[in-house]
Protein backbone atom coordinates (compact mmCIF):
# COMPACT_ATOMS: atom_id res chain seq x y z
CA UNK A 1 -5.15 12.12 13.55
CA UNK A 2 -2.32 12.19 10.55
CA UNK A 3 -2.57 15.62 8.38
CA UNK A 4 -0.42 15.41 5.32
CA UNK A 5 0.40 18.13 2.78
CA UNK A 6 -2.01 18.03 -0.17
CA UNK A 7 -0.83 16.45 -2.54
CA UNK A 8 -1.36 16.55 -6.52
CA UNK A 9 -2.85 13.73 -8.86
CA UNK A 10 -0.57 13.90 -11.65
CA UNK A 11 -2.30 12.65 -14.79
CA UNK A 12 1.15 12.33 -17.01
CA UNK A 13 -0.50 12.39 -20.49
CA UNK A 14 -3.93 12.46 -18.91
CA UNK A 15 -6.06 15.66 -18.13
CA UNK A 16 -9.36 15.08 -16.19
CA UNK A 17 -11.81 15.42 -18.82
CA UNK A 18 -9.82 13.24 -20.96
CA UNK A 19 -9.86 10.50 -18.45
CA UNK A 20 -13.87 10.76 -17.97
CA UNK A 21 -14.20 11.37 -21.73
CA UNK A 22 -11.77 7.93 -23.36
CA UNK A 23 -11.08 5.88 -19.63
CA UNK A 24 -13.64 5.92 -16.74
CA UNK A 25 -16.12 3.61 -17.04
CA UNK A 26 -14.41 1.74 -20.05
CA UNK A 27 -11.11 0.37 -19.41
CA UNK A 28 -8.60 0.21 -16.38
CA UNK A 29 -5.90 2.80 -16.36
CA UNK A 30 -2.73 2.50 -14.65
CA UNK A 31 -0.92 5.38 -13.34
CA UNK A 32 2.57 4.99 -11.83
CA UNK A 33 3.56 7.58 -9.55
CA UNK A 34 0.03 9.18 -9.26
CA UNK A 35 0.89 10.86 -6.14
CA UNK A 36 4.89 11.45 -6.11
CA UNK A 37 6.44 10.74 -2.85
CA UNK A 38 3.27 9.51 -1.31
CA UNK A 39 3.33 8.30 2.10
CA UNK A 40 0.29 5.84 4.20
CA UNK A 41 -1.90 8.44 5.90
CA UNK A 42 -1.92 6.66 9.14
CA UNK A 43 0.54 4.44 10.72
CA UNK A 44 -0.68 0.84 11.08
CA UNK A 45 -1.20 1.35 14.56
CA UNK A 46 -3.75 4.06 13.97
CA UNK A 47 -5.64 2.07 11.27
CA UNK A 48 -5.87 -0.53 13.77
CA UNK A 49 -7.09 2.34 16.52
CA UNK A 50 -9.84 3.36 13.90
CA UNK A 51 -10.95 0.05 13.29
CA UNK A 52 -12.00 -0.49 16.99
CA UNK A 53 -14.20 2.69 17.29
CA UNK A 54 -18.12 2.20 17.28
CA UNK A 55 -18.74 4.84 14.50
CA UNK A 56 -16.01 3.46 12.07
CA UNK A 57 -17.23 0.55 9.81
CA UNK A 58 -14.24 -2.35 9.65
CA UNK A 59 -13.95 -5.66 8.14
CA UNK A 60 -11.86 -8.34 8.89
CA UNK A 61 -10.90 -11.12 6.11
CA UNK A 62 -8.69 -14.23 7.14
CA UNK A 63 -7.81 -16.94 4.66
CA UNK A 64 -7.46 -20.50 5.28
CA UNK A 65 -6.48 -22.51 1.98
CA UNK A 66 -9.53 -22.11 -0.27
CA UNK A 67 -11.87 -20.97 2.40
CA UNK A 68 -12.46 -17.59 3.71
CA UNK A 69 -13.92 -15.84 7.15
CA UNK A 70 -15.54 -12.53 6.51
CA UNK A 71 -15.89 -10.87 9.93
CA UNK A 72 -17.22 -6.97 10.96
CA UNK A 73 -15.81 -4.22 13.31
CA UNK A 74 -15.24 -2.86 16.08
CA UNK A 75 -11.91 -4.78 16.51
CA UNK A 76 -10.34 -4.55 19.63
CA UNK A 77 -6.41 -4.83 18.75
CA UNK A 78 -6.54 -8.46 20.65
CA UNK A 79 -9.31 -9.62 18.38
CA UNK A 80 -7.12 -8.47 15.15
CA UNK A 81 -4.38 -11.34 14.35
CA UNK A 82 -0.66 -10.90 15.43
CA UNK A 83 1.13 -8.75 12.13
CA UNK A 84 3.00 -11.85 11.80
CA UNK A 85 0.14 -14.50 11.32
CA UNK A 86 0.27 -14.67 7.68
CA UNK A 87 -3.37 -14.84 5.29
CA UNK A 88 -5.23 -11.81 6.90
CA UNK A 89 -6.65 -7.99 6.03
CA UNK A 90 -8.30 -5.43 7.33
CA UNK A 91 -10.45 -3.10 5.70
CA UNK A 92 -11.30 -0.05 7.09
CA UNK A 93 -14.07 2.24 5.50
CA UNK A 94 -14.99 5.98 5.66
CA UNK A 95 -11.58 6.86 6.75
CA UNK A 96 -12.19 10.31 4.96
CA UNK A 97 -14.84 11.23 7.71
CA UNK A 98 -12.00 10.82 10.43
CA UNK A 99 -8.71 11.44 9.33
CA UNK A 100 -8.46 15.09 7.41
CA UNK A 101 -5.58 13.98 5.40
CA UNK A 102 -7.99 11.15 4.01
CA UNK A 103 -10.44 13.98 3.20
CA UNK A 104 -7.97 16.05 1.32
CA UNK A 105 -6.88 12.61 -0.75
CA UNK A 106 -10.40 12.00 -2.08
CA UNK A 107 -11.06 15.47 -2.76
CA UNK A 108 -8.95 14.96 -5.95
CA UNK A 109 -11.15 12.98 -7.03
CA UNK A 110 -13.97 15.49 -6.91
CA UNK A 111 -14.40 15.55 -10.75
CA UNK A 112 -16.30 12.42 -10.88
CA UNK A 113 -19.69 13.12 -10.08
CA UNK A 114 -20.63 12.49 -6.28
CA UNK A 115 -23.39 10.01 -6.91
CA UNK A 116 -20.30 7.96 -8.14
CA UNK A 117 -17.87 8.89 -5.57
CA UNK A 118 -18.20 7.49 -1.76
CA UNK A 119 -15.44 7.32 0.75
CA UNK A 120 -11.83 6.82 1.23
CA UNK A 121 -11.33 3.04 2.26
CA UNK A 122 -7.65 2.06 3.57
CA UNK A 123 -6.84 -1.83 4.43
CA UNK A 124 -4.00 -3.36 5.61
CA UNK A 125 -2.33 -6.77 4.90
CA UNK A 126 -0.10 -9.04 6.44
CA UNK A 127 1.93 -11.73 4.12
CA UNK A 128 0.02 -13.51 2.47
CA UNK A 129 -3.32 -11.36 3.05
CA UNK A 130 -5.40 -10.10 0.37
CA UNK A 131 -9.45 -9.99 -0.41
CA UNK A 132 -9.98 -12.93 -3.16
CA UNK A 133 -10.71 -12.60 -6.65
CA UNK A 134 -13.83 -10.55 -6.57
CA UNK A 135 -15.84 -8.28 -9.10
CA UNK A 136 -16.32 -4.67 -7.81
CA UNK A 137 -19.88 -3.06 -8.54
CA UNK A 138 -18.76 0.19 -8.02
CA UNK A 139 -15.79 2.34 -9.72
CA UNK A 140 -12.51 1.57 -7.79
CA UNK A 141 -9.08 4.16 -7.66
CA UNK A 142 -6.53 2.14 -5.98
CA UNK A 143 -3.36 4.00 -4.68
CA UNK A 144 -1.24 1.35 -2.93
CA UNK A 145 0.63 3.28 -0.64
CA UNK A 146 3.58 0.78 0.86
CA UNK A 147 4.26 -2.82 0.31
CA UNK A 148 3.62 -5.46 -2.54
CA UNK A 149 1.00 -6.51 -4.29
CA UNK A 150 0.23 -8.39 -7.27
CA UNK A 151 -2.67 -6.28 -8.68
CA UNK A 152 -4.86 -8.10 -11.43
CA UNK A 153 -7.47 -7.01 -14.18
CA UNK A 154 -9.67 -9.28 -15.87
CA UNK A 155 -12.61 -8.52 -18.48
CA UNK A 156 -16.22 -8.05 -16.21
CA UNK A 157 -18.12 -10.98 -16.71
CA UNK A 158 -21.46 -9.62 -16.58
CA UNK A 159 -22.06 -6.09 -15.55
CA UNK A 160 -25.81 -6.11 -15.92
CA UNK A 161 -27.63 -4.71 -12.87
């Protein structure tokens, strides 16, 4: 689909092995400018496109006050809500298997060892849309490509597995 040039993970005052040595695993780190002049590695009409094919796994979260509809891919583009319908995201995972330039991004991650890393997920929101306060039981980079957000941290209740 998209192929971008590779870009570079700049660390500022960060190498690698200081970030798996005093951050990963023990605190959140946030890193402005990670990937200068990034740009979304498919247009919103190809995320869309990718979220209706058989082999791509896709979820679909719509909000409604307090209550919220969790609902799985393929999505045609006329089961996906209009842009403009606010309270709404889709989440698209794997993208690295089908889109080289999502490949290339998560190889710079390739320090942390592979039973840690998985895939390249992208999502899109409309205004509004989001995923709820939730607790991740997995390690999370988040590069937010285009838009706002509001991104929040909060201490891990229990991590005990």
């Amino acid at each position: 689909m998209t192929k971008m040039s590779t870009a570079t993970l700049h660390w500022g005052a960060f190498t690698e092995a200081r970030f798996l040595r005093e951050i990963w695993q023990r605190k959140p780190l946030l890193l402005r400018q990670a990937f200068p002049g990034f740009k979304p590695l498919l247009s919103r009409a190809q995320l869309f496109a990718l979220a209706g094919q058989d082999d791509v796994e896709s979820r679909l979260l719509q909000r409604a006050g307090r209550r919220w509809q969790l609902d799985h891919g393929p999505f045609s583009r006329k089961q996906l809500p209009p842009v403009e319908q606010r309270n709404w995201t889709l989440l698209v995972q794997g993208v690295n298997l089908h889109v080289d330039a999502a490949g290339d991004l998560l190889r710079q991650f390739r320090f942390i060892p592979d039973a840690r890393l998985d895939d390249l997920m992208i999502s899109w929101a409309s205004e509004g849309g989001g995923v709820g306060p939730h607790q991740d039981a997995y390690d999370v980079f988040l590069l937010q490509a285009a838009g706002r957000r509001r991104w929040r941290i909060g201490p891990v209740e229990d991590a005990t597995l």
